[in-house]
N, C-alpha and C. Protein backbone atom coordinates (compact mmCIF):
# COMPACT_ATOMS: atom_id res chain seq x y z
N UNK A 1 108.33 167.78 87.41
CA UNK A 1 109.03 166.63 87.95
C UNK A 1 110.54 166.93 87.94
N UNK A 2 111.00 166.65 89.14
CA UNK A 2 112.28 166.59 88.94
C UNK A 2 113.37 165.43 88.40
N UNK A 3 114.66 166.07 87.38
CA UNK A 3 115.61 165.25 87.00
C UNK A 3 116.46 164.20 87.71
N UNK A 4 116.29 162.54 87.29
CA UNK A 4 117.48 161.88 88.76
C UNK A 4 118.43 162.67 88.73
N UNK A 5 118.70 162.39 90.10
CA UNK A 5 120.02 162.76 90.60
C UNK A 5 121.03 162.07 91.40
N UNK A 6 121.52 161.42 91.29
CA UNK A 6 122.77 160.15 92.03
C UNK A 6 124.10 160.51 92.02
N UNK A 7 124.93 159.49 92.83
CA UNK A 7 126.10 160.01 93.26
C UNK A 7 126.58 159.34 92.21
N UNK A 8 127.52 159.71 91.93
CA UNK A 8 129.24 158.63 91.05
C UNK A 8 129.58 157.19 91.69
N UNK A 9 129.39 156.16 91.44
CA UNK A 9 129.92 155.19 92.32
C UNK A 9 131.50 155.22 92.46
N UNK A 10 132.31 156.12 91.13
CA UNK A 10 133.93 156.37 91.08
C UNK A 10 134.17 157.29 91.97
N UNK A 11 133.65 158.55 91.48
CA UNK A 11 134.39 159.54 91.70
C UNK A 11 133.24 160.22 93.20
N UNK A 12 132.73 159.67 93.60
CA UNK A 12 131.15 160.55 94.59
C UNK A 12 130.16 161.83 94.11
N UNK A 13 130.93 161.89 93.01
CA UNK A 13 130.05 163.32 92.92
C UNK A 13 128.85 163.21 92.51
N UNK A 14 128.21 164.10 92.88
CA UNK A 14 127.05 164.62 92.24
C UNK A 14 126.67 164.69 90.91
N UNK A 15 125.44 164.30 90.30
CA UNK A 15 125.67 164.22 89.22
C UNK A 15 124.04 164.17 88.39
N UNK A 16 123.61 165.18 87.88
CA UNK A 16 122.48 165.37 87.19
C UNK A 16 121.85 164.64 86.05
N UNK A 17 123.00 163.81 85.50
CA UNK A 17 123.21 163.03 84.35
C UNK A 17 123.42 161.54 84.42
N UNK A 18 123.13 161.19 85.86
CA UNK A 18 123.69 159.91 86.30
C UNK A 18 123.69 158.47 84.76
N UNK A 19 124.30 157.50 84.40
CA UNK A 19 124.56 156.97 83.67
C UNK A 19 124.66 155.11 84.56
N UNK A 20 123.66 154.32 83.94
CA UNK A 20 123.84 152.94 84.95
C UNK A 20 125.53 152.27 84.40
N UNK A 21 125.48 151.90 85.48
CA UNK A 21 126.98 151.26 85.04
C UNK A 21 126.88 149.60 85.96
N UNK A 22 125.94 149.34 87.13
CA UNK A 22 125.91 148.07 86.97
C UNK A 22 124.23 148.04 87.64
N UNK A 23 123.96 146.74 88.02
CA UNK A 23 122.66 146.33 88.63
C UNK A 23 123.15 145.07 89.81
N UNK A 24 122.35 145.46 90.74
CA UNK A 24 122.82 144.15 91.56
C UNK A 24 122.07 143.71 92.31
N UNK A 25 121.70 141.93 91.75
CA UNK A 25 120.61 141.38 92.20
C UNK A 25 120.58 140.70 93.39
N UNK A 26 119.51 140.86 93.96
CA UNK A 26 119.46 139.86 95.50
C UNK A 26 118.30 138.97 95.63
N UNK A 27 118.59 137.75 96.63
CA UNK A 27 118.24 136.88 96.44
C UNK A 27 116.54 137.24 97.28
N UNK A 28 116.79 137.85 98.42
CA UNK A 28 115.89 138.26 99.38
C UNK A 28 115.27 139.72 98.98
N UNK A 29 114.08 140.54 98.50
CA UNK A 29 113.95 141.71 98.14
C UNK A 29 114.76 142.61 97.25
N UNK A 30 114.20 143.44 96.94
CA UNK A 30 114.42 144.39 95.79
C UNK A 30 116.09 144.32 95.88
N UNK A 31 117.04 144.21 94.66
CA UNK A 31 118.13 144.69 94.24
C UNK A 31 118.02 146.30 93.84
N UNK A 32 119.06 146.97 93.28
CA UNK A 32 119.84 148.02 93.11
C UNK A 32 120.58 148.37 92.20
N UNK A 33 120.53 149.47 91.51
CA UNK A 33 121.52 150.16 90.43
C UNK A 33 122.47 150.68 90.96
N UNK A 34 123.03 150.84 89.95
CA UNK A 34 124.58 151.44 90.31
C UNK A 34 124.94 152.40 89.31
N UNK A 35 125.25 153.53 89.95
CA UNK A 35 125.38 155.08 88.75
C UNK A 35 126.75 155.44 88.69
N UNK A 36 127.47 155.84 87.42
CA UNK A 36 128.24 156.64 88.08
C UNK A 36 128.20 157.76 86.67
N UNK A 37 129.24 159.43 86.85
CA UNK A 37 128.97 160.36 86.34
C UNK A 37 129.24 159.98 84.84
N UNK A 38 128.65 160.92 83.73
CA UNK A 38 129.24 160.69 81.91
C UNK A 38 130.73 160.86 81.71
N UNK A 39 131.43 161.53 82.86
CA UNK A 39 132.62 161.07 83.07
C UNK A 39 133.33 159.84 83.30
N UNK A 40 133.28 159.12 84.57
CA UNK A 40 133.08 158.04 84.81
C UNK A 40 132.71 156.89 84.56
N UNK A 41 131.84 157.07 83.66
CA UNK A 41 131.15 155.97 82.92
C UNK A 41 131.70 154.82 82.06
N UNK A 42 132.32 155.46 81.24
CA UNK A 42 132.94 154.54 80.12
C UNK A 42 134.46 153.67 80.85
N UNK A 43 134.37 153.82 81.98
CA UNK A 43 135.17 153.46 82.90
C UNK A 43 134.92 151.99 83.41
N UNK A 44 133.62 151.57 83.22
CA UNK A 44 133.12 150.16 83.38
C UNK A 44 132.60 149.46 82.04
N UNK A 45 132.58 148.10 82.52
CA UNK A 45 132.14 147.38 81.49
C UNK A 45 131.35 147.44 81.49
N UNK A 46 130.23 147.13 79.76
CA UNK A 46 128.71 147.21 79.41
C UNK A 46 127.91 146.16 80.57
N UNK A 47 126.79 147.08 81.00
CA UNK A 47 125.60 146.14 81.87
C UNK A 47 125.52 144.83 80.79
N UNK A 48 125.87 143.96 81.81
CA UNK A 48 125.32 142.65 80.75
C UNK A 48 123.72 142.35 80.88
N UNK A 49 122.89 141.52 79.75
CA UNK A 49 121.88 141.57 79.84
C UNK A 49 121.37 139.90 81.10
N UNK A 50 120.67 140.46 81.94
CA UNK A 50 120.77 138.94 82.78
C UNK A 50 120.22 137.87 81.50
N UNK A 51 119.29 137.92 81.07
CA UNK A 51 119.15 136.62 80.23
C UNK A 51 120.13 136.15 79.43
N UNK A 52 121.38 136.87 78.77
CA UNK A 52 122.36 136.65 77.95
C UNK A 52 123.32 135.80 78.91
N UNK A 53 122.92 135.95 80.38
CA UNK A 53 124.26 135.29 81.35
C UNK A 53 123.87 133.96 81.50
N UNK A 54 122.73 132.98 81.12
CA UNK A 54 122.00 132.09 80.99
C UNK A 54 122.72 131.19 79.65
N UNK A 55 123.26 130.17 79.96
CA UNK A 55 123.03 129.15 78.83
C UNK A 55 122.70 128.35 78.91
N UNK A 56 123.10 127.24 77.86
CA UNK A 56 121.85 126.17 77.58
C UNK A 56 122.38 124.76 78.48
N UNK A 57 123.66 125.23 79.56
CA UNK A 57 124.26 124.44 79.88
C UNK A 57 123.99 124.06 81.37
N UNK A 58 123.23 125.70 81.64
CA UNK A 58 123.02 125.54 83.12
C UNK A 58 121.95 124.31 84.04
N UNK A 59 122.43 124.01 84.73
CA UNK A 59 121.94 122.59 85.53
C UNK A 59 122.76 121.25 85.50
N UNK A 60 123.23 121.02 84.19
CA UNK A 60 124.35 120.21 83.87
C UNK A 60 125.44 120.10 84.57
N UNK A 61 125.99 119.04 85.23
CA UNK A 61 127.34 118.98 86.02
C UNK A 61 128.33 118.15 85.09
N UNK A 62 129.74 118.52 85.72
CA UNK A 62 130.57 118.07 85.18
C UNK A 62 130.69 117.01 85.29
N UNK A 63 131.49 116.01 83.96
CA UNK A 63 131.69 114.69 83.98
C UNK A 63 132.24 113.72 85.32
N UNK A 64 131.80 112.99 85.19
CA UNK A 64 131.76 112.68 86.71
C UNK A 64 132.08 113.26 88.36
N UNK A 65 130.82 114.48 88.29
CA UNK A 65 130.32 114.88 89.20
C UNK A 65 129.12 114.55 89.86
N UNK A 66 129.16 114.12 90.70
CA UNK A 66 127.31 113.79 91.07
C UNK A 66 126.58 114.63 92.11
């Protein structure tokens, strides 16, 4: 089997080692990762976890909002 292989989303290159740096969800069919090189990498912020982006607040509107 062969090793992934993806581009840099920074820098384009090539890259044998690819590293996720985001995910991006859609509303209509499959979403998408996002790579970029072990160079590059530490260059973005940590993937957040989607359930952690969830609180206990969501659905709730603001005070007199209707």
């Amino acid at each position: 089997m062969n090793p992934p292989v993806r581009m840099c989303v920074r820098c384009c290159l090539i890259t044998p080692d690819p590293v996720l740096v985001s995910e991006v969800h859609q509303g209509s069919g499959p979403g998408f990762n996002v790579y970029a090189c072990p160079e590059c990498a530490p260059r973005f912020p940590p993937v957040p976890d989607v359930l952690d982006l969830l609180t206990p607040q969501r659905g709730k509107r603001p005070e007199g909002e209707r």
